[in-house]
C-alpha atoms as a PDB file:
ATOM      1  CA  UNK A   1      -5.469   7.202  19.088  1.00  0.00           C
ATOM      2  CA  UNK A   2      -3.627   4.309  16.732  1.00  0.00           C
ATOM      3  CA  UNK A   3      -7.200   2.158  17.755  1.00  0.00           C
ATOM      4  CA  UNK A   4      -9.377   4.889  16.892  1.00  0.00           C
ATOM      5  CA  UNK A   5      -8.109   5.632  12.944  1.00  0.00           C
ATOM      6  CA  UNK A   6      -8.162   2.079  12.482  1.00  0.00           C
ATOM      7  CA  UNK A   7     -11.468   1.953  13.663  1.00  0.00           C
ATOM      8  CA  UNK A   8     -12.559   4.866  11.590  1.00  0.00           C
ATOM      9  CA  UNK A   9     -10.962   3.360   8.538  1.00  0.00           C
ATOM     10  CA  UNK A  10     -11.844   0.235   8.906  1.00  0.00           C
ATOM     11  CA  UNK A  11     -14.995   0.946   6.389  1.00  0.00           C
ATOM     12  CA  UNK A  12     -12.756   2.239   3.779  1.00  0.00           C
ATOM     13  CA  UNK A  13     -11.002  -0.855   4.102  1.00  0.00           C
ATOM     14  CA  UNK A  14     -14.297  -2.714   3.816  1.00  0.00           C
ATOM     15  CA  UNK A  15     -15.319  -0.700   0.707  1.00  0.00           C
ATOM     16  CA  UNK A  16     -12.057  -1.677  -0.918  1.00  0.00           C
ATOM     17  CA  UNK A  17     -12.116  -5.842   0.114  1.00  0.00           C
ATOM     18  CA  UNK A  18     -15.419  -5.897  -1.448  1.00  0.00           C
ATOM     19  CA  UNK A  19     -14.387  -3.935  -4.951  1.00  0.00           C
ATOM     20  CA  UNK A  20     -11.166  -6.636  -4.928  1.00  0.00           C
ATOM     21  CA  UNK A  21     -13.466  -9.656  -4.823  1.00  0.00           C
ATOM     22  CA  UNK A  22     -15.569  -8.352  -7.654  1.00  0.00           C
ATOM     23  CA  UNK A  23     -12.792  -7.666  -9.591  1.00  0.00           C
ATOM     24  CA  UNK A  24     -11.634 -10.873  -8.519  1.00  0.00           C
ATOM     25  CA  UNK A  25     -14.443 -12.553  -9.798  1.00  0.00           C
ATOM     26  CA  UNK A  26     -14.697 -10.857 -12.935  1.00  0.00           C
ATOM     27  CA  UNK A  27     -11.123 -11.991 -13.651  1.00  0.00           C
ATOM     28  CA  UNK A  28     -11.960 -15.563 -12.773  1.00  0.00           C
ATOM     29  CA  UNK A  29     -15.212 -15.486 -15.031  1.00  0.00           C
ATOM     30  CA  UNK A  30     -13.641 -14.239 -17.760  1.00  0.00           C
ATOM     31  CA  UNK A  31     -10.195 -15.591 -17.717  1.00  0.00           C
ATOM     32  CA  UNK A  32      -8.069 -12.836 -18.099  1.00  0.00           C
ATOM     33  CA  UNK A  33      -4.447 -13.829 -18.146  1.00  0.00           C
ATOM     34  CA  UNK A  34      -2.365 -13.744 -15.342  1.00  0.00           C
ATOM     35  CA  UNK A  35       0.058 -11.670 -17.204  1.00  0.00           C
ATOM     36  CA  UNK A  36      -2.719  -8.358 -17.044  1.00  0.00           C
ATOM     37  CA  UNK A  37      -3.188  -9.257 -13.542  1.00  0.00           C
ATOM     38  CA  UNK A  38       0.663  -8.346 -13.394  1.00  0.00           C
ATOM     39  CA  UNK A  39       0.718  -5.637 -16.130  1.00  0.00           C
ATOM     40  CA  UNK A  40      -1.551  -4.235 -13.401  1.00  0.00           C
ATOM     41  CA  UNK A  41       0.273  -5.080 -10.723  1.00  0.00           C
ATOM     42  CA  UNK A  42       3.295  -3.086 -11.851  1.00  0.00           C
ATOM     43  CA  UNK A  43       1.097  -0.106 -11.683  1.00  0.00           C
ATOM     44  CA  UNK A  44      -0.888  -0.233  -8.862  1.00  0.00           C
ATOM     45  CA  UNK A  45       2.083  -1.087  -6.856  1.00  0.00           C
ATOM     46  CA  UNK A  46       4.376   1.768  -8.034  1.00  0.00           C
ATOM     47  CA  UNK A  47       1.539   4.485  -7.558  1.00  0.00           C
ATOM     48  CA  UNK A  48       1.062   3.326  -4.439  1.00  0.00           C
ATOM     49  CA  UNK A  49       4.552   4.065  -3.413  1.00  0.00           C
ATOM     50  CA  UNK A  50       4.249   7.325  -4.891  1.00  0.00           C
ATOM     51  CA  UNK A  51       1.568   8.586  -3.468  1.00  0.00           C
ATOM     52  CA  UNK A  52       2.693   6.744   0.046  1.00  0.00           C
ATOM     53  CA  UNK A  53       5.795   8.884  -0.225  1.00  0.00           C
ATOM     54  CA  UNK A  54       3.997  12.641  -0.761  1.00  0.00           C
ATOM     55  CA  UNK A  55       2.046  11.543   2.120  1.00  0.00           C
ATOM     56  CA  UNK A  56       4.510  10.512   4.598  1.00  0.00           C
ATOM     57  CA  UNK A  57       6.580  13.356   3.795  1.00  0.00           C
ATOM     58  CA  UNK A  58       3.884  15.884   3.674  1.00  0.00           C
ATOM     59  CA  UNK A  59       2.821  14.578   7.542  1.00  0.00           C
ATOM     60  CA  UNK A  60       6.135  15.008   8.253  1.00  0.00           C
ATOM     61  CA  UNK A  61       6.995  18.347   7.237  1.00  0.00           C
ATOM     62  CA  UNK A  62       3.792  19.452   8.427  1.00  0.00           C
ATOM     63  CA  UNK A  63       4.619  18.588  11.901  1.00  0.00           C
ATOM     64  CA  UNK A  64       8.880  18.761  11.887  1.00  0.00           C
ATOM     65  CA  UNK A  65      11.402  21.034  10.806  1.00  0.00           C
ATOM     66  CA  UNK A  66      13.711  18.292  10.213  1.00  0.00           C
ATOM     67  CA  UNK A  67      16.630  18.107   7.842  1.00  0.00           C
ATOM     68  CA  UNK A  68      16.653  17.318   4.048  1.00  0.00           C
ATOM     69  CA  UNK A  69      18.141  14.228   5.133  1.00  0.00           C
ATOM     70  CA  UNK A  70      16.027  13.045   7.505  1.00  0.00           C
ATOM     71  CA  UNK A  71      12.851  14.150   5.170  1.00  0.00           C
ATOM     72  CA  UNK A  72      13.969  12.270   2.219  1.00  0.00           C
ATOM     73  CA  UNK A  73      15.025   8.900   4.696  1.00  0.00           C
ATOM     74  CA  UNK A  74      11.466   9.094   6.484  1.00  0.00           C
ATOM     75  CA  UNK A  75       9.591   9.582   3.194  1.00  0.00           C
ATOM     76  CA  UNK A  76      11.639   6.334   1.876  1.00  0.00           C
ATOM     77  CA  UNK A  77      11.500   3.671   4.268  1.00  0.00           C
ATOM     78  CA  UNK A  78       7.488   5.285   5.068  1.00  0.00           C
ATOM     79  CA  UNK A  79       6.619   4.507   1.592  1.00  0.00           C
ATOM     80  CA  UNK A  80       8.488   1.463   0.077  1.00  0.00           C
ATOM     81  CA  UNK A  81       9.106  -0.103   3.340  1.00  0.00           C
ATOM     82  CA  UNK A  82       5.037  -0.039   4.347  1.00  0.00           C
ATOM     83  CA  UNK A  83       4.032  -0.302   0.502  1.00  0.00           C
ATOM     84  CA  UNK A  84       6.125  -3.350   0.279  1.00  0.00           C
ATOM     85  CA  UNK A  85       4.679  -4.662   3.150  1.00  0.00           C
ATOM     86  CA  UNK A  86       1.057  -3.955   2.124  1.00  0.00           C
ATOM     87  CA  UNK A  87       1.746  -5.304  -1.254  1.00  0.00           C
ATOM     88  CA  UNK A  88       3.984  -7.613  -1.321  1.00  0.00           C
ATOM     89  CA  UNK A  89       4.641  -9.264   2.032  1.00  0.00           C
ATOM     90  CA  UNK A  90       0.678  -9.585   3.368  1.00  0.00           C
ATOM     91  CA  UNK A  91      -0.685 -10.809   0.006  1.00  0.00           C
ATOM     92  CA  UNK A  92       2.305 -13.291  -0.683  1.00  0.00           C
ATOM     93  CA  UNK A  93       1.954 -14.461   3.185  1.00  0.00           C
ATOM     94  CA  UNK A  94      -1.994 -15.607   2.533  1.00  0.00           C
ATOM     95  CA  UNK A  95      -0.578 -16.908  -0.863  1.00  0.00           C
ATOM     96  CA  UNK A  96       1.887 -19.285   0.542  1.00  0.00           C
ATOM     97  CA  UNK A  97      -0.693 -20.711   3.434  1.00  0.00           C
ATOM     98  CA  UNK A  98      -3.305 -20.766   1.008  1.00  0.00           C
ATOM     99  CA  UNK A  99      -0.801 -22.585  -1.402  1.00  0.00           C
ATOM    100  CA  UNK A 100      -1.827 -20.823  -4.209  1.00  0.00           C
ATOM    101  CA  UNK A 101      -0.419 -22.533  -7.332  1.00  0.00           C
ATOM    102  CA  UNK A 102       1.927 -19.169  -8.887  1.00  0.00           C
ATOM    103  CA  UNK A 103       2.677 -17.222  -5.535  1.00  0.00           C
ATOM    104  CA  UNK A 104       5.822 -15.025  -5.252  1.00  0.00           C
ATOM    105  CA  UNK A 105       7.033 -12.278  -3.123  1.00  0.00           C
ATOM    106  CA  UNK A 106       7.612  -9.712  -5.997  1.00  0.00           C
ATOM    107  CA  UNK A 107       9.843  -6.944  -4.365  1.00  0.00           C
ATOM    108  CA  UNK A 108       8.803  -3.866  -6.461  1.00  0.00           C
ATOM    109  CA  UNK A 109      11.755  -1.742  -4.871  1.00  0.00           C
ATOM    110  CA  UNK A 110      14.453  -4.567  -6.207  1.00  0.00           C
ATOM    111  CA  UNK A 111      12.731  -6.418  -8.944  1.00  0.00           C
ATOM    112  CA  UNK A 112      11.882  -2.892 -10.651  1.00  0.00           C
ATOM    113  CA  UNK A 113      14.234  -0.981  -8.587  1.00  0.00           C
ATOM    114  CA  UNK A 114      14.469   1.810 -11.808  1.00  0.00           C
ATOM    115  CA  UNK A 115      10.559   2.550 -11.707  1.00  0.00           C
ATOM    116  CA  UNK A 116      10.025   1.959  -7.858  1.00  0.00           C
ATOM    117  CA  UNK A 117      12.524   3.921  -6.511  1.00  0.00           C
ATOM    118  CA  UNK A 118      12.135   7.050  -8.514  1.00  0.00           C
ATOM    119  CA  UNK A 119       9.121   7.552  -7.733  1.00  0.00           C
ATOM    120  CA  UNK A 120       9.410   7.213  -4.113  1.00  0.00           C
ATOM    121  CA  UNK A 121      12.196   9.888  -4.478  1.00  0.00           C
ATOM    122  CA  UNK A 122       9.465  11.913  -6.409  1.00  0.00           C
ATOM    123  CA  UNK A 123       6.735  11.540  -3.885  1.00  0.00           C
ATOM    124  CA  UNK A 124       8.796  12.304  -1.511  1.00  0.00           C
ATOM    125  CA  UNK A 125      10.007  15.828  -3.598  1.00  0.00           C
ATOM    126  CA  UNK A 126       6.354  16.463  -4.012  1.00  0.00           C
ATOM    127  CA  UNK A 127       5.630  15.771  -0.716  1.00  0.00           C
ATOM    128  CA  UNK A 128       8.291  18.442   0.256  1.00  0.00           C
ATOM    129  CA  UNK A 129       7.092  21.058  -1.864  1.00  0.00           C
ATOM    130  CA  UNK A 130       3.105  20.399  -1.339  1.00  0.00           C
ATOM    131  CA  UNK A 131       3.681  20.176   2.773  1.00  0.00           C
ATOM    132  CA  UNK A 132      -0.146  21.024   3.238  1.00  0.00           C
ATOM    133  CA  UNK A 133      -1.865  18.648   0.875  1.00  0.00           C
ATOM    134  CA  UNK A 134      -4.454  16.531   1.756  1.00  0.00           C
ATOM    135  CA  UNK A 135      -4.657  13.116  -0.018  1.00  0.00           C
ATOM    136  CA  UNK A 136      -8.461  11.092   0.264  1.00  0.00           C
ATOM    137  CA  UNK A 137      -7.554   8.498   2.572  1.00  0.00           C
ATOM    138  CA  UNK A 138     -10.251   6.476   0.401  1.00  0.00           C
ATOM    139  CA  UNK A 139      -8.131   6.543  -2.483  1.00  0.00           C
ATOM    140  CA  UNK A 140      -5.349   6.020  -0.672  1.00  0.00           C
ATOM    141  CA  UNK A 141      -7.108   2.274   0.834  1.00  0.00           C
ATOM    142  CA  UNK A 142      -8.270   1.809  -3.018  1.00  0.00           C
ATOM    143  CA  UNK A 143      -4.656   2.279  -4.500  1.00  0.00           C
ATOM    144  CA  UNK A 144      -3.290   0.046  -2.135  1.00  0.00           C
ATOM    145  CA  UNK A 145      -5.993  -2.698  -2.254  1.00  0.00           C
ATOM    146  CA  UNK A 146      -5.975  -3.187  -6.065  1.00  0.00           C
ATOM    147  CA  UNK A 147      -2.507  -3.391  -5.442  1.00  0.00           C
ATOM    148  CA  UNK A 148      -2.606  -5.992  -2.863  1.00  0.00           C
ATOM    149  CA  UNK A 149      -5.057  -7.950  -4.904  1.00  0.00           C
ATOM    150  CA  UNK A 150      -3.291  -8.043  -8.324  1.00  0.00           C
ATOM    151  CA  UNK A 151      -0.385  -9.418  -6.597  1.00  0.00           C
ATOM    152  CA  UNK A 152      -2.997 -12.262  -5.495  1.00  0.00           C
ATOM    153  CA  UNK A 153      -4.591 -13.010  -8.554  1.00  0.00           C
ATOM    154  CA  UNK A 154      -0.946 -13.191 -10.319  1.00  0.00           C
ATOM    155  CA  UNK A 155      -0.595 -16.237  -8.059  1.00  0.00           C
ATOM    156  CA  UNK A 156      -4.047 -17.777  -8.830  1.00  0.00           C
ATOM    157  CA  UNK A 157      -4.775 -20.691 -11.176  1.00  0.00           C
ATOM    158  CA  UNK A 158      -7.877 -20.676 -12.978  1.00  0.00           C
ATOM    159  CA  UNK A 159      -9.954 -21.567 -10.446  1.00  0.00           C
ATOM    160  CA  UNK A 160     -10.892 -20.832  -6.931  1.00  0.00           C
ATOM    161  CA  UNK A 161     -13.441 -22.098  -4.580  1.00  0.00           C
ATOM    162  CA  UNK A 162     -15.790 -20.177  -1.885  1.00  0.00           C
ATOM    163  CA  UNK A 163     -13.022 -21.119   0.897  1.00  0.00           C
ATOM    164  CA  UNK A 164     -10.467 -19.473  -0.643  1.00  0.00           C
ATOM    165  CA  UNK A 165     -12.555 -16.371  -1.826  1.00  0.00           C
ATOM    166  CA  UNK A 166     -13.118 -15.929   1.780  1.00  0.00           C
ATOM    167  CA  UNK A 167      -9.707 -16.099   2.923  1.00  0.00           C
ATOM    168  CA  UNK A 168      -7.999 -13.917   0.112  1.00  0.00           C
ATOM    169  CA  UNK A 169     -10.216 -11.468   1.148  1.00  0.00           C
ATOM    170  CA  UNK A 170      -9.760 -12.130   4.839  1.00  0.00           C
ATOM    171  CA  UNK A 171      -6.032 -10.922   3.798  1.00  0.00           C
ATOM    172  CA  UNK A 172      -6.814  -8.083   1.365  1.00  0.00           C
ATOM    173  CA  UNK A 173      -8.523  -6.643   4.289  1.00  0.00           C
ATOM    174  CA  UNK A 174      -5.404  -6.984   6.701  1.00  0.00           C
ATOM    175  CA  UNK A 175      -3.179  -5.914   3.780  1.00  0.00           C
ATOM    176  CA  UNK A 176      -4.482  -2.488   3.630  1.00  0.00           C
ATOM    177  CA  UNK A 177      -5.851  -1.969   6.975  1.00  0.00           C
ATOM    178  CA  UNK A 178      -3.040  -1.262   9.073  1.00  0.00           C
ATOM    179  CA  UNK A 179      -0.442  -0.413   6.714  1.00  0.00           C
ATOM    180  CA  UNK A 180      -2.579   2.456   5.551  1.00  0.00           C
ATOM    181  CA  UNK A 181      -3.396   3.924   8.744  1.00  0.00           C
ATOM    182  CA  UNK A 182       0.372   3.524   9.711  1.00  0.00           C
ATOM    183  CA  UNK A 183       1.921   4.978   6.468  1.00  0.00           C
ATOM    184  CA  UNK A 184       0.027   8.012   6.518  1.00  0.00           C
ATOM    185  CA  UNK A 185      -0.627   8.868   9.925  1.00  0.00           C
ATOM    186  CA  UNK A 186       1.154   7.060  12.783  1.00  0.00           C
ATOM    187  CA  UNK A 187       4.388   6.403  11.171  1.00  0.00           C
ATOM    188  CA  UNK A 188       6.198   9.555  10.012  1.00  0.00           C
ATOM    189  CA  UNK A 189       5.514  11.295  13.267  1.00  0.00           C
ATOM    190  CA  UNK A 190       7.121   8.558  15.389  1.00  0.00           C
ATOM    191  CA  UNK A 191      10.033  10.242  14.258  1.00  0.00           C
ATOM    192  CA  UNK A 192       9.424  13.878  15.314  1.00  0.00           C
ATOM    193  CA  UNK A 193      11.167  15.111  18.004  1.00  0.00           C
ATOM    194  CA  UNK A 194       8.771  17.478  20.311  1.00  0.00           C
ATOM    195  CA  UNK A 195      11.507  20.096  20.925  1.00  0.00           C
ATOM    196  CA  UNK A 196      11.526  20.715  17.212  1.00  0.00           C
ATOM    197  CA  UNK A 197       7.720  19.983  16.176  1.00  0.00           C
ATOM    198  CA  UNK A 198       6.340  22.649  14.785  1.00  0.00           C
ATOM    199  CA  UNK A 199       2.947  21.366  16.610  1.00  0.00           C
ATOM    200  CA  UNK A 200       2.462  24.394  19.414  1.00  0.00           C
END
Protein backbone atom coordinates (compact mmCIF):
# COMPACT_ATOMS: atom_id res chain seq x y z
CA UNK A 1 0.00 0.00 0.00
CA UNK A 2 2.97 2.51 1.47
CA UNK A 3 4.70 1.60 -2.35
CA UNK A 4 1.68 2.31 -4.16
CA UNK A 5 0.89 6.21 -2.79
CA UNK A 6 4.38 6.86 -3.30
CA UNK A 7 4.14 5.68 -6.60
CA UNK A 8 1.01 7.59 -7.30
CA UNK A 9 2.54 10.73 -5.89
CA UNK A 10 5.54 10.53 -7.17
CA UNK A 11 4.30 12.99 -10.19
CA UNK A 12 3.17 15.53 -7.79
CA UNK A 13 6.47 15.38 -6.45
CA UNK A 14 7.88 15.76 -9.95
CA UNK A 15 5.59 18.75 -10.70
CA UNK A 16 6.89 20.44 -7.58
CA UNK A 17 11.06 19.63 -8.17
CA UNK A 18 10.61 21.18 -11.45
CA UNK A 19 8.61 24.58 -10.16
CA UNK A 20 11.70 24.71 -7.31
CA UNK A 21 14.40 24.76 -9.97
CA UNK A 22 12.69 27.51 -11.88
CA UNK A 23 12.26 29.42 -9.03
CA UNK A 24 15.64 28.52 -8.30
CA UNK A 25 16.88 29.88 -11.29
CA UNK A 26 15.00 32.92 -11.31
CA UNK A 27 16.54 33.71 -7.91
CA UNK A 28 20.02 33.02 -9.20
CA UNK A 29 19.41 35.26 -12.40
CA UNK A 30 18.22 37.92 -10.68
CA UNK A 31 20.00 37.96 -7.43
CA UNK A 32 17.53 38.20 -4.97
CA UNK A 33 18.97 38.31 -1.50
CA UNK A 34 19.30 35.51 0.56
CA UNK A 35 17.45 37.27 3.24
CA UNK A 36 13.83 36.92 0.90
CA UNK A 37 14.85 33.47 0.31
CA UNK A 38 14.44 33.28 4.24
CA UNK A 39 11.62 35.87 4.65
CA UNK A 40 10.09 33.06 2.57
CA UNK A 41 11.30 30.44 4.26
CA UNK A 42 9.65 31.47 7.52
CA UNK A 43 6.43 31.13 5.72
CA UNK A 44 6.45 28.32 3.72
CA UNK A 45 7.78 26.37 6.55
CA UNK A 46 5.19 27.40 9.19
CA UNK A 47 2.16 26.77 6.72
CA UNK A 48 3.41 23.72 6.09
CA UNK A 49 3.18 22.66 9.64
CA UNK A 50 -0.17 23.96 9.76
CA UNK A 51 -1.68 22.47 7.25
CA UNK A 52 0.48 19.06 8.12
CA UNK A 53 -1.26 19.22 11.47
CA UNK A 54 -5.24 19.55 10.17
CA UNK A 55 -4.25 16.73 8.08
CA UNK A 56 -2.78 14.32 10.38
CA UNK A 57 -5.38 14.97 12.80
CA UNK A 58 -8.23 14.95 10.45
CA UNK A 59 -6.87 11.15 9.21
CA UNK A 60 -6.83 10.43 12.55
CA UNK A 61 -10.08 11.27 13.83
CA UNK A 62 -11.52 10.01 10.79
CA UNK A 63 -10.38 6.59 11.49
CA UNK A 64 -10.01 6.61 15.74
CA UNK A 65 -11.99 7.57 18.53
CA UNK A 66 -9.01 8.32 20.47
CA UNK A 67 -8.59 10.70 23.36
CA UNK A 68 -8.01 14.53 23.30
CA UNK A 69 -4.70 13.62 24.37
CA UNK A 70 -3.67 11.31 22.11
CA UNK A 71 -5.29 13.57 19.12
CA UNK A 72 -3.44 16.62 20.00
CA UNK A 73 0.16 14.33 20.61
CA UNK A 74 -0.39 12.53 17.09
CA UNK A 75 -1.29 15.78 15.31
CA UNK A 76 2.12 17.28 16.93
CA UNK A 77 4.87 15.03 16.45
CA UNK A 78 2.80 14.14 12.67
CA UNK A 79 3.27 17.65 11.72
CA UNK A 80 6.45 19.33 13.20
CA UNK A 81 8.25 16.15 13.59
CA UNK A 82 7.72 15.13 9.56
CA UNK A 83 7.65 18.99 8.55
CA UNK A 84 10.92 19.38 10.24
CA UNK A 85 12.19 16.58 8.62
CA UNK A 86 10.97 17.55 5.13
CA UNK A 87 12.22 21.00 5.65
CA UNK A 88 14.79 21.20 7.58
CA UNK A 89 16.68 17.94 8.01
CA UNK A 90 16.57 16.61 4.03
CA UNK A 91 17.43 20.03 2.53
CA UNK A 92 20.23 20.86 5.19
CA UNK A 93 21.55 17.06 4.67
CA UNK A 94 22.15 17.76 0.61
CA UNK A 95 23.43 21.23 1.87
CA UNK A 96 26.18 19.96 4.00
CA UNK A 97 27.42 17.14 1.25
CA UNK A 98 27.01 19.56 -1.34
CA UNK A 99 29.00 22.07 0.93
CA UNK A 100 26.97 24.77 0.15
CA UNK A 101 28.68 27.99 1.34
CA UNK A 102 25.57 29.37 4.10
CA UNK A 103 23.91 25.92 5.08
CA UNK A 104 22.15 25.52 8.47
CA UNK A 105 19.70 23.25 10.02
CA UNK A 106 17.08 25.99 10.93
CA UNK A 107 14.71 24.22 13.49
CA UNK A 108 11.41 26.14 12.86
CA UNK A 109 9.77 24.45 16.05
CA UNK A 110 12.84 25.94 18.37
CA UNK A 111 14.31 28.77 16.44
CA UNK A 112 10.62 30.28 16.05
CA UNK A 113 9.13 28.12 18.62
CA UNK A 114 6.23 31.19 19.22
CA UNK A 115 5.00 31.04 15.44
CA UNK A 116 5.73 27.23 14.82
CA UNK A 117 4.17 25.78 17.54
CA UNK A 118 0.92 27.61 17.56
CA UNK A 119 0.08 26.80 14.63
CA UNK A 120 0.64 23.20 14.86
CA UNK A 121 -1.67 23.43 17.97
CA UNK A 122 -4.13 25.25 15.52
CA UNK A 123 -3.97 22.74 12.76
CA UNK A 124 -4.34 20.33 14.89
CA UNK A 125 -7.78 22.23 16.55
CA UNK A 126 -8.90 22.60 13.01
CA UNK A 127 -8.13 19.34 12.19
CA UNK A 128 -10.39 18.24 15.16
CA UNK A 129 -13.24 20.21 14.31
CA UNK A 130 -13.07 19.71 10.27
CA UNK A 131 -12.56 15.62 10.80
CA UNK A 132 -13.86 15.10 7.11
CA UNK A 133 -11.85 17.58 5.11
CA UNK A 134 -10.04 16.81 2.27
CA UNK A 135 -6.78 18.76 1.64
CA UNK A 136 -5.24 18.58 -2.39
CA UNK A 137 -2.43 16.42 -1.83
CA UNK A 138 -0.89 18.69 -4.75
CA UNK A 139 -0.84 21.57 -2.63
CA UNK A 140 0.13 19.80 0.05
CA UNK A 141 3.70 18.49 -2.17
CA UNK A 142 3.80 22.36 -3.37
CA UNK A 143 3.72 23.82 0.28
CA UNK A 144 6.23 21.58 1.34
CA UNK A 145 8.60 21.84 -1.69
CA UNK A 146 8.88 25.67 -1.72
CA UNK A 147 9.56 25.07 1.70
CA UNK A 148 12.26 22.63 1.26
CA UNK A 149 13.78 24.77 -1.42
CA UNK A 150 13.91 28.20 0.34
CA UNK A 151 15.74 26.55 3.04
CA UNK A 152 18.28 25.60 0.08
CA UNK A 153 18.65 28.69 -1.58
CA UNK A 154 19.20 30.47 2.02
CA UNK A 155 22.38 28.38 1.97
CA UNK A 156 23.43 29.22 -1.65
CA UNK A 157 26.10 31.72 -2.73
CA UNK A 158 25.59 33.51 -5.80
CA UNK A 159 26.34 31.02 -7.98
CA UNK A 160 25.68 27.47 -8.84
CA UNK A 161 26.74 25.18 -11.53
CA UNK A 162 24.68 22.38 -13.63
CA UNK A 163 26.11 19.66 -11.02
CA UNK A 164 24.73 21.12 -8.27
CA UNK A 165 21.33 22.13 -9.94
CA UNK A 166 21.01 18.50 -10.46
CA UNK A 167 21.67 17.38 -7.10
CA UNK A 168 19.58 20.07 -5.12
CA UNK A 169 16.93 18.90 -7.01
CA UNK A 170 17.84 15.25 -6.66
CA UNK A 171 17.06 16.24 -2.80
CA UNK A 172 14.02 18.51 -3.20
CA UNK A 173 12.53 15.51 -4.73
CA UNK A 174 13.40 13.13 -1.69
CA UNK A 175 12.46 15.99 0.67
CA UNK A 176 8.90 15.96 -0.19
CA UNK A 177 8.39 12.59 -1.49
CA UNK A 178 8.16 10.46 1.38
CA UNK A 179 7.52 12.78 4.07
CA UNK A 180 4.34 13.78 2.32
CA UNK A 181 2.96 10.51 1.68
CA UNK A 182 3.89 9.58 5.37
CA UNK A 183 2.47 12.74 7.10
CA UNK A 184 -0.77 12.52 5.61
CA UNK A 185 -1.52 9.07 5.05
CA UNK A 186 0.65 6.32 6.58
CA UNK A 187 1.62 7.97 9.71
CA UNK A 188 -1.33 8.97 11.91
CA UNK A 189 -2.97 5.62 11.44
CA UNK A 190 0.06 3.65 12.68
CA UNK A 191 -1.29 4.70 15.78
CA UNK A 192 -4.92 3.45 15.64
CA UNK A 193 -5.77 0.70 17.51
CA UNK A 194 -8.30 -1.74 15.43
CA UNK A 195 -10.51 -2.48 18.47
CA UNK A 196 -11.32 1.19 18.58
CA UNK A 197 -11.13 2.26 14.72
CA UNK A 198 -14.02 3.50 13.70
CA UNK A 199 -13.09 1.74 10.16
CA UNK A 200 -16.00 -1.23 10.05
Amino acid sequence: MIAQELKLHAPFTMFGTVTGIVIMAAFIQFQVPREFSSGLFWTMHPLHVLLSALVTTAMYRMHSRGNILQIIIIGYIGSIGIATFSDSFIPYIGEWLLELPHRGVHLGFIEKWWLVNPLALAGIALGFVISHTRIPHAGHVLLSTWASLFHVLMALGTSVDVVTTILIAFFLFLAVWVPCCTSDIVFPLLWINPKESKIL
